[in-house]
Each structure stands twice: as C-alpha cells, then as structure tokens.
C-alpha atoms as a PDB file:
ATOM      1  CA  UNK A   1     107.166 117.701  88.864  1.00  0.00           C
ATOM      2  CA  UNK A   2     106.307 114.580  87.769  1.00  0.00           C
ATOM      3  CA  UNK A   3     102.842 113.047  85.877  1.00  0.00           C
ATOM      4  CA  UNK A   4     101.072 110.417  86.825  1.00  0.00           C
ATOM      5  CA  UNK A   5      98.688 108.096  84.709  1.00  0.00           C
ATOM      6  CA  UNK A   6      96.615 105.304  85.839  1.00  0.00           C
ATOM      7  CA  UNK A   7      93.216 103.595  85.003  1.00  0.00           C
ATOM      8  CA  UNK A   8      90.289 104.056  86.813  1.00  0.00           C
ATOM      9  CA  UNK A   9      86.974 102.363  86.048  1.00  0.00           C
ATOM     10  CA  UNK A  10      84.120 104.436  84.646  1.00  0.00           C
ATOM     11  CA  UNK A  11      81.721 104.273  87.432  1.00  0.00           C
ATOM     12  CA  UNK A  12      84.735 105.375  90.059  1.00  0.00           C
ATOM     13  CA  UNK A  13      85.565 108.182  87.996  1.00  0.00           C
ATOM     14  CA  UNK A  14      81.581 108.973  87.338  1.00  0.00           C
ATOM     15  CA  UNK A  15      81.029 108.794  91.454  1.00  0.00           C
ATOM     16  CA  UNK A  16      84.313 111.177  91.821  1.00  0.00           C
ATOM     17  CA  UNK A  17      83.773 114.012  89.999  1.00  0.00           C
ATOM     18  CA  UNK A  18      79.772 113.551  91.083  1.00  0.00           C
ATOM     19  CA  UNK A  19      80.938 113.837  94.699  1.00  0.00           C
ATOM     20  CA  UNK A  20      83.539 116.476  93.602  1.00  0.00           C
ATOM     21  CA  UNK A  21      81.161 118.534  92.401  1.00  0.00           C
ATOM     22  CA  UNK A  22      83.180 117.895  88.733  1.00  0.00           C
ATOM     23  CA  UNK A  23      86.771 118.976  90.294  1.00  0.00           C
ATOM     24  CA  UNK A  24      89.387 118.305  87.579  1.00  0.00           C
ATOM     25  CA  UNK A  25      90.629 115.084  88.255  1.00  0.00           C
ATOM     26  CA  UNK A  26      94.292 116.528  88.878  1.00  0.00           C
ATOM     27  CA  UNK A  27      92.943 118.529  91.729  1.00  0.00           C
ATOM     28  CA  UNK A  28      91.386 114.909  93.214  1.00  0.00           C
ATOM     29  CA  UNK A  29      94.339 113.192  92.487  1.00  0.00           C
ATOM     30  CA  UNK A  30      96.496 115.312  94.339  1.00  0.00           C
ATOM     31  CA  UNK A  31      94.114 115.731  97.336  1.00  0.00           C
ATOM     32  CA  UNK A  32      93.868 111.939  97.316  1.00  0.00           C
ATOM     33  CA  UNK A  33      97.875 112.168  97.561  1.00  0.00           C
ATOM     34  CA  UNK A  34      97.914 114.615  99.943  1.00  0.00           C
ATOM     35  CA  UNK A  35      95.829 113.121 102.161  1.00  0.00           C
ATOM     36  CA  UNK A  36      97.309 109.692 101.718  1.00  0.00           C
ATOM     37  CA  UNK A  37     101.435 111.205 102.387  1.00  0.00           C
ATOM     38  CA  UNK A  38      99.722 112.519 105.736  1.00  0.00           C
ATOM     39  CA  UNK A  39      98.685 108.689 106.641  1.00  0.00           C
ATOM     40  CA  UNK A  40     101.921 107.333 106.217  1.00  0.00           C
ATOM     41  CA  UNK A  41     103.183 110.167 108.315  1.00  0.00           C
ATOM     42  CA  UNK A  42     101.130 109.727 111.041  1.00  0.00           C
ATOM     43  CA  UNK A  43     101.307 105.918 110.893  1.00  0.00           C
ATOM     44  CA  UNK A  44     104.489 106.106 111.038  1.00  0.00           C
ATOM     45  CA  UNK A  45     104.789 107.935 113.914  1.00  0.00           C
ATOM     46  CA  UNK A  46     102.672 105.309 115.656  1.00  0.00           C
ATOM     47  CA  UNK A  47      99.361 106.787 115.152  1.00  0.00           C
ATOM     48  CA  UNK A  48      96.362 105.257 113.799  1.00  0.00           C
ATOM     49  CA  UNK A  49      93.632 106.509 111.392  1.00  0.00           C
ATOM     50  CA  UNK A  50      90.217 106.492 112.211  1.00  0.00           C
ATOM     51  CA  UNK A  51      86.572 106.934 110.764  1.00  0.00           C
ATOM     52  CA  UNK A  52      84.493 108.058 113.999  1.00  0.00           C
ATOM     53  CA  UNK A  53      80.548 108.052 113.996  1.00  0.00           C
ATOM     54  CA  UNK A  54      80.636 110.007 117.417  1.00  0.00           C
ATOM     55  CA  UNK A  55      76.263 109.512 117.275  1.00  0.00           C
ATOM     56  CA  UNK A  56      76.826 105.722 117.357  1.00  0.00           C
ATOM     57  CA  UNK A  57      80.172 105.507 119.563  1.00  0.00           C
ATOM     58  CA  UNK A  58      81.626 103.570 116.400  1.00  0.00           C
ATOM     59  CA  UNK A  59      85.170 103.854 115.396  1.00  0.00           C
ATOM     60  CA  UNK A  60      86.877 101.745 112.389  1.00  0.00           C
ATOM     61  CA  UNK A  61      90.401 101.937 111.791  1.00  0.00           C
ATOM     62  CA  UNK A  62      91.130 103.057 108.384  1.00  0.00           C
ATOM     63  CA  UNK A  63      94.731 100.704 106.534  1.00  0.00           C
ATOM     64  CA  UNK A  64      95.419  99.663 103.297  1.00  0.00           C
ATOM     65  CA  UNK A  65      98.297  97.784 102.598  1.00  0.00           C
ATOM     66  CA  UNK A  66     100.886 100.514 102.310  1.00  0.00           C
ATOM     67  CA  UNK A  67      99.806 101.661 105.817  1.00  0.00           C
ATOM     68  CA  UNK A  68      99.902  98.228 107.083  1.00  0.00           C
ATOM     69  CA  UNK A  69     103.450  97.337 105.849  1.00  0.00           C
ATOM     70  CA  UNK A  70     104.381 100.675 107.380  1.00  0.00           C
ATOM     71  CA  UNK A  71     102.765  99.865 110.552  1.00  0.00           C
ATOM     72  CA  UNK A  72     104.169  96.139 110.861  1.00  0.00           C
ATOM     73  CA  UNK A  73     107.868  97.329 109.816  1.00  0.00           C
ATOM     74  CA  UNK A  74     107.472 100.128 113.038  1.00  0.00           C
ATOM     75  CA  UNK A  75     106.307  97.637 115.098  1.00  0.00           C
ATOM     76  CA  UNK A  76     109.220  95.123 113.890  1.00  0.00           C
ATOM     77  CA  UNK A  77     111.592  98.078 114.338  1.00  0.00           C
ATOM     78  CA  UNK A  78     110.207  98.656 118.031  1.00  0.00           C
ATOM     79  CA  UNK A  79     110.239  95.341 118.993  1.00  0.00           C
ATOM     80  CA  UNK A  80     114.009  94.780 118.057  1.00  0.00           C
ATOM     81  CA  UNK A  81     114.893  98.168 119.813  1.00  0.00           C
ATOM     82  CA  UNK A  82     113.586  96.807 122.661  1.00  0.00           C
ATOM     83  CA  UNK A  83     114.933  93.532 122.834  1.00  0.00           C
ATOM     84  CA  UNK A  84     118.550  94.899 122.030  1.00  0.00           C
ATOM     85  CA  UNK A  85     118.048  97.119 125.359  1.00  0.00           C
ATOM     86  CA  UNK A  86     117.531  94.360 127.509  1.00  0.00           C
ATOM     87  CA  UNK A  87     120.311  92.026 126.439  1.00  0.00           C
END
C-alpha cells in the first residue's frame, strides 16, 4: 500500500467534504482514484468520457491532460499501425 500526500486549498477541501456529506478524505481520495484509473482505461481503449444533460441534448467531453496524452499517444500508435499495413 502506499500513502499519498498532497495540498489542497481550503475552500476545495471545505466544498468536498460539504458535498461528501464529511466522508474522510481517504475515502474521496480513493474514489477520486478509482474513478480516474477507470478513465484511462476506457480512453485507452478508444472510448471517450462524457457529461450528458439528456433534458438539453448537451454532451461535453470530459479530458485532462493525462487523458489527453493517453488519447494522442493511441491515436499516434493507430496511425503508425496503419500506415505500416499499407506499405
């Protein structure tokens, strides 16, 4: 197992545990890294992630720049697959 520290300003930590309901912070931190492994899993499979209002038809995709390094090295990775095939 290993521990993780890191600084987080007051106000994010006041609006976490306040929308938490007052979780202990090592149960939000490993949701949060939970959640995030599962991104780079699907992203990396060549999915995207999405935040869907389905009442206004709106759908933003969700990256940060982990995802999108992960995204642009697949699509590198993809493109030179390809172009080796038709040589």
């Amino acid at each position: 197992m290993k521990e993780i520290r890191f600084t987080l300003d007051d106000q994010e930590f006041k609006k976490l545990k306040e929308n938490t309901d007052h979780a202990k912070i090592s149960v939000i931190a490993g949701e949060a890294l939970s959640l995030f492994n599962w991104a780079l899993d699907e992203v990396k499979n060549g999915r995207k992630i999405v935040s869907m209002n389905p009442a206004e038809d709106d759908i933003t995709e969700i990256i940060t720049p982990t995802l999108q390094r992960l995204k642009n090295a697949r699509i590198a990775a993809t493109t030179a697959a390809v172009a080796s095939t038709s040589l």
